[in-house]
N, C-alpha and C. Protein backbone atom coordinates (compact mmCIF):
# COMPACT_ATOMS: atom_id res chain seq x y z
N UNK A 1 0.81 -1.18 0.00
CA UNK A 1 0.00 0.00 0.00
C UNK A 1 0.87 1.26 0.00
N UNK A 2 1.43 1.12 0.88
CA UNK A 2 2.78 2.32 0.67
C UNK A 2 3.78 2.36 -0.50
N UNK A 3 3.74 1.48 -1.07
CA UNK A 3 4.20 1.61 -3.06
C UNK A 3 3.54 1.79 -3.05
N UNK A 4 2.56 1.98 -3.56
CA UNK A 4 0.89 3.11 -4.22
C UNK A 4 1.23 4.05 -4.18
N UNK A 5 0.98 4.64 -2.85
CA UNK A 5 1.03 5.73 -1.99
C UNK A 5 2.21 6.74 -3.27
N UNK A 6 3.33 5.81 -2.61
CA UNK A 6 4.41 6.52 -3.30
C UNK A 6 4.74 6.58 -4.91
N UNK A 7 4.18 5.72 -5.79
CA UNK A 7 4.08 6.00 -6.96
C UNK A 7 3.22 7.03 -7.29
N UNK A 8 1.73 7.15 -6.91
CA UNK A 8 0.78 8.22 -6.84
C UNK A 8 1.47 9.71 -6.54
N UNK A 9 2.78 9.79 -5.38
CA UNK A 9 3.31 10.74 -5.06
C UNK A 9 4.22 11.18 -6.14
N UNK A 10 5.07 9.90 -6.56
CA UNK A 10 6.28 10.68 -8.01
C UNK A 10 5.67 11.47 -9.10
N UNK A 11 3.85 10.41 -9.62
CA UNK A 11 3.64 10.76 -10.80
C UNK A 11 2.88 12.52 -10.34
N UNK A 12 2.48 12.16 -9.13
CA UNK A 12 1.52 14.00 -8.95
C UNK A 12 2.96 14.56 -9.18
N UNK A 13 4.18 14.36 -8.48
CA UNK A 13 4.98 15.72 -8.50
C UNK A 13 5.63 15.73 -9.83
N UNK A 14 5.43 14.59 -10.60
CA UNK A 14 6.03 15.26 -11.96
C UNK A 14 5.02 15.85 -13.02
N UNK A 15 3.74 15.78 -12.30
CA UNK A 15 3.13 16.21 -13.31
C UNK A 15 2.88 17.87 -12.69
N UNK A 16 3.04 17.78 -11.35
CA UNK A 16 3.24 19.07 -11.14
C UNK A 16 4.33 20.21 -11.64
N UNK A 17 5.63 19.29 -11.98
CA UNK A 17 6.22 20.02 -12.45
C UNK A 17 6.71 20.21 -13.48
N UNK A 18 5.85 19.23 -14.37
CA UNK A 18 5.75 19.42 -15.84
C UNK A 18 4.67 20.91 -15.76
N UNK A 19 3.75 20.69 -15.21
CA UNK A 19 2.38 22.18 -15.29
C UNK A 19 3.38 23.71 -14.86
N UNK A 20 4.30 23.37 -14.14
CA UNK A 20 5.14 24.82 -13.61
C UNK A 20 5.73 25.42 -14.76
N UNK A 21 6.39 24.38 -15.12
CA UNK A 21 7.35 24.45 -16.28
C UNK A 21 6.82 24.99 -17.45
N UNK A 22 5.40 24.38 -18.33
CA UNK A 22 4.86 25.09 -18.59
C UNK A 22 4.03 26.47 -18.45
N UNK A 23 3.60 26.64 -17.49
CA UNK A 23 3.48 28.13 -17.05
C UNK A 23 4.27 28.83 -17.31
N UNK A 24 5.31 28.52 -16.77
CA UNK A 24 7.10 29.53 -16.61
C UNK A 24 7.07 30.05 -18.53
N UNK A 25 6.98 28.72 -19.22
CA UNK A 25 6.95 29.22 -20.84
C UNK A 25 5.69 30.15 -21.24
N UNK A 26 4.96 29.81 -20.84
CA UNK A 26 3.22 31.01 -20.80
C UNK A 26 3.40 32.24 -20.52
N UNK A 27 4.39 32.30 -19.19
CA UNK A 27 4.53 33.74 -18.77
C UNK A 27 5.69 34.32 -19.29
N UNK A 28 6.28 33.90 -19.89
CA UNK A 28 7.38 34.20 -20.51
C UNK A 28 7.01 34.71 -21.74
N UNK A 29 5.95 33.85 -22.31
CA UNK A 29 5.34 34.29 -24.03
C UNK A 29 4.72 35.35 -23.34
N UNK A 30 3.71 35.19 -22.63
CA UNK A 30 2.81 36.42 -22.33
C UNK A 30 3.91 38.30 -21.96
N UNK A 31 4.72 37.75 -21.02
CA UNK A 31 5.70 39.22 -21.17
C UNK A 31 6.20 39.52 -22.73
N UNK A 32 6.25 38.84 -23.88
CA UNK A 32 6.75 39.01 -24.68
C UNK A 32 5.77 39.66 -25.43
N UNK A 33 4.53 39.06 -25.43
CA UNK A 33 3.14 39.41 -25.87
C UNK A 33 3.02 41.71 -25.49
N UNK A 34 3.51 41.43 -24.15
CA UNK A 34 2.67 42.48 -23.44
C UNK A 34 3.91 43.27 -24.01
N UNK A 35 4.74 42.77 -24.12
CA UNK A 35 5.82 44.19 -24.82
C UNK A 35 5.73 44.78 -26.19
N UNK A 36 5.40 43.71 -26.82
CA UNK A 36 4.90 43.43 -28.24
C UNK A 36 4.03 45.06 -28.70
N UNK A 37 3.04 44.78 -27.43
CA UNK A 37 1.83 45.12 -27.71
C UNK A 37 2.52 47.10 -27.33
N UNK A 38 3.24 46.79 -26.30
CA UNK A 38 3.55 48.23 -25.92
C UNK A 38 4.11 48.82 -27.02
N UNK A 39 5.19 48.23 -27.68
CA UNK A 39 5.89 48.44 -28.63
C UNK A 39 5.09 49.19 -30.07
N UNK A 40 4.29 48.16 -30.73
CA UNK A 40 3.01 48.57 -31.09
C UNK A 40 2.21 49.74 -31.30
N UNK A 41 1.90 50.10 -29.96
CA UNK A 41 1.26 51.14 -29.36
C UNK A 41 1.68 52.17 -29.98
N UNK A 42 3.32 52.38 -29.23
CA UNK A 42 3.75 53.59 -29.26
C UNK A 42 3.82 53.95 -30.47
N UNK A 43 3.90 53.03 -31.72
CA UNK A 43 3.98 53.04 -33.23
C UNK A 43 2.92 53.98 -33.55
N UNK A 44 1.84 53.56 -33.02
CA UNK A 44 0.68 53.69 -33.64
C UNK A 44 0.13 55.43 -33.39
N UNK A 45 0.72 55.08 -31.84
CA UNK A 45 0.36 56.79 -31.44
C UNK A 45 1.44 57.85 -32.22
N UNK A 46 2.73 57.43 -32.33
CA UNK A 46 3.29 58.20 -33.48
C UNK A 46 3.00 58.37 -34.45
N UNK A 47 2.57 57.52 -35.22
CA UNK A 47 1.88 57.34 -36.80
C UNK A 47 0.30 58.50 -36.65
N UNK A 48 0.16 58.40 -36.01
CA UNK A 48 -1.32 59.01 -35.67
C UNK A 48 -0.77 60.60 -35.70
N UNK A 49 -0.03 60.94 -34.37
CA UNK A 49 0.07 62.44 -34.30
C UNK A 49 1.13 62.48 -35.53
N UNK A 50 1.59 62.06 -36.42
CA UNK A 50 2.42 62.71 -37.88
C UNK A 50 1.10 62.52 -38.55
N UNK A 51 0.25 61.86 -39.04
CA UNK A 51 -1.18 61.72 -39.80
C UNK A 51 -1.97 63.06 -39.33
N UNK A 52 -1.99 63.23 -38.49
CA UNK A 52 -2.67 64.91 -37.51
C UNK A 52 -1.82 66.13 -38.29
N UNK A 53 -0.64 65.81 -38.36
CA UNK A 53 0.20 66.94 -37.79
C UNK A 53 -0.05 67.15 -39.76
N UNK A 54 -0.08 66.01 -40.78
CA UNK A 54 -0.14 66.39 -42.05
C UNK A 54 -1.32 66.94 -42.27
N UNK A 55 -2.22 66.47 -41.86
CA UNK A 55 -3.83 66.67 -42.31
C UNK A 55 -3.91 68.36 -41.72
N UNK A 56 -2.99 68.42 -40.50
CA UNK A 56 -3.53 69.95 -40.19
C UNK A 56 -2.79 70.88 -41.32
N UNK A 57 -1.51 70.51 -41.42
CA UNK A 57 -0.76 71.27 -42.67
C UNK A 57 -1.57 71.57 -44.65
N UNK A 58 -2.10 70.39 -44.71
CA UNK A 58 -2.21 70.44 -45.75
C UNK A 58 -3.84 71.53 -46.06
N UNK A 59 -4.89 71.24 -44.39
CA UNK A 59 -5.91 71.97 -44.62
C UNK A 59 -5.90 73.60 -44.40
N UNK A 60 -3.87 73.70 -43.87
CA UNK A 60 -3.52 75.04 -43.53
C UNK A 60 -3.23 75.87 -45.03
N UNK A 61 -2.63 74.90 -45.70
CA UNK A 61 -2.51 75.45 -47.28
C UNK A 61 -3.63 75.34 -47.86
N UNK A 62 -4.32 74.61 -48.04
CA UNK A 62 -5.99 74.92 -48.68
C UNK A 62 -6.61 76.33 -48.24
N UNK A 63 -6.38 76.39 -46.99
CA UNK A 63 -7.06 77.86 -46.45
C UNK A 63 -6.20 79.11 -47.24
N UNK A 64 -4.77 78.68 -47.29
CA UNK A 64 -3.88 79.98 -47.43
C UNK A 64 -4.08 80.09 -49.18
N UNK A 65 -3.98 79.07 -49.74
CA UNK A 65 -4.76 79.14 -51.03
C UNK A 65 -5.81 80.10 -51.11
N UNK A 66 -7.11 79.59 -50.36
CA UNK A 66 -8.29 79.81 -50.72
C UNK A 66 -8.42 81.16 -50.57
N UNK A 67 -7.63 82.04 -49.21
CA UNK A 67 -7.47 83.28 -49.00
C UNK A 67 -6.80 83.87 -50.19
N UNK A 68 -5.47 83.68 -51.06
CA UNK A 68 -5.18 84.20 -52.16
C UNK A 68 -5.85 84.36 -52.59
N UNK A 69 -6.52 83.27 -52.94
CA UNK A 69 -7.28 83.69 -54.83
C UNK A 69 -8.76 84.50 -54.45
N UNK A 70 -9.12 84.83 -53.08
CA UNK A 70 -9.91 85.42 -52.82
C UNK A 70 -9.49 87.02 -52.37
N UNK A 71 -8.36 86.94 -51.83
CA UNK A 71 -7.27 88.23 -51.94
C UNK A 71 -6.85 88.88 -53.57
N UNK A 72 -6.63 88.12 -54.76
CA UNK A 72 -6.74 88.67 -55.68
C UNK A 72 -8.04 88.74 -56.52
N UNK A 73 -8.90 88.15 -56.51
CA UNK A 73 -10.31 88.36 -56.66
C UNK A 73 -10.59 90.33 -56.45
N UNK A 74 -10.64 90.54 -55.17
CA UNK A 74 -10.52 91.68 -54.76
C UNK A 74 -9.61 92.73 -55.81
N UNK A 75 -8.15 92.16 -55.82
CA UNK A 75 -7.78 93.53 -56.07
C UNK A 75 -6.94 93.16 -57.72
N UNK A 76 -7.48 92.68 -58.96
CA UNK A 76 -6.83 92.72 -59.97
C UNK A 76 -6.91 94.30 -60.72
N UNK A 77 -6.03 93.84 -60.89
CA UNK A 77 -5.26 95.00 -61.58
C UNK A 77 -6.23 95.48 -62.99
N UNK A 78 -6.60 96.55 -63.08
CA UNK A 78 -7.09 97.30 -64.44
C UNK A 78 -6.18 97.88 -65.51
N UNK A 79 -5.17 98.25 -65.07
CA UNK A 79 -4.26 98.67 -65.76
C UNK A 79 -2.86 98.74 -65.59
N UNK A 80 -1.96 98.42 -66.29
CA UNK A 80 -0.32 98.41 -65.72
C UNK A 80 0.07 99.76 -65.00
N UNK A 81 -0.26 101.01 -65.29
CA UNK A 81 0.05 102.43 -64.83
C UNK A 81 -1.50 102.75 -64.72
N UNK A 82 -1.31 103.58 -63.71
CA UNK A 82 -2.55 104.94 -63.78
C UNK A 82 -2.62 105.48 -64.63
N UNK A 83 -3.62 105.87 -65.04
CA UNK A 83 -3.53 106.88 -66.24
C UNK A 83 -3.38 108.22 -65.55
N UNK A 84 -3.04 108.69 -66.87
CA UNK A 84 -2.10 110.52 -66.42
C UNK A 84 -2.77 111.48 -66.36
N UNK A 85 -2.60 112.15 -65.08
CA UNK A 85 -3.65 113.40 -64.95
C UNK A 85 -3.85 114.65 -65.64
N UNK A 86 -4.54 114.93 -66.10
CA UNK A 86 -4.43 116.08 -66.83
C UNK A 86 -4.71 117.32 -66.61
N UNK A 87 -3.94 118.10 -66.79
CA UNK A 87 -3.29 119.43 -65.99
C UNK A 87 -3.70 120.65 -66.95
């Protein structure tokens, strides 16, 4: 009965420490996972504020455009010289 006992005891502790062992590799992928992901991130939030930072530029030249040609709208020219006063 006590061989039982004690075979029952080898196979629990190796299967216990087959299950550790695996964990230990789980948490090991998982930190790799979670850096991954940080890594990632920070990509993304960079990519984002340069995507911002173009979209604000390019709708800054549309405006500065749109103000020209509405600035010369206003003031074209009628003639190369004034005409000459007469005295």
């Amino acid at each position: 009965m006590s061989e039982d006992l004690q075979k029952d005891f080898n196979l629990a502790n190796e299967e216990l420490q087959k299950a550790m062992t695996e964990l230990k590799g789980l948490e090991e992928l998982r930190n790799q996972k979670v850096s991954q992901i940080y890594e990632i991130n920070g990509k993304v939030k960079y990519l984002r504020s340069k995507l911002n930072e173009e979209s604000v530029k390019e709708e800054g030249i549309k405006e500065k455009s749109e103000k020209k040609e509405e600035n010369q709208k206003d003031f074209k020219r009628v003639a190369e010289y004034p005409p000459d006063k007469e005295e």
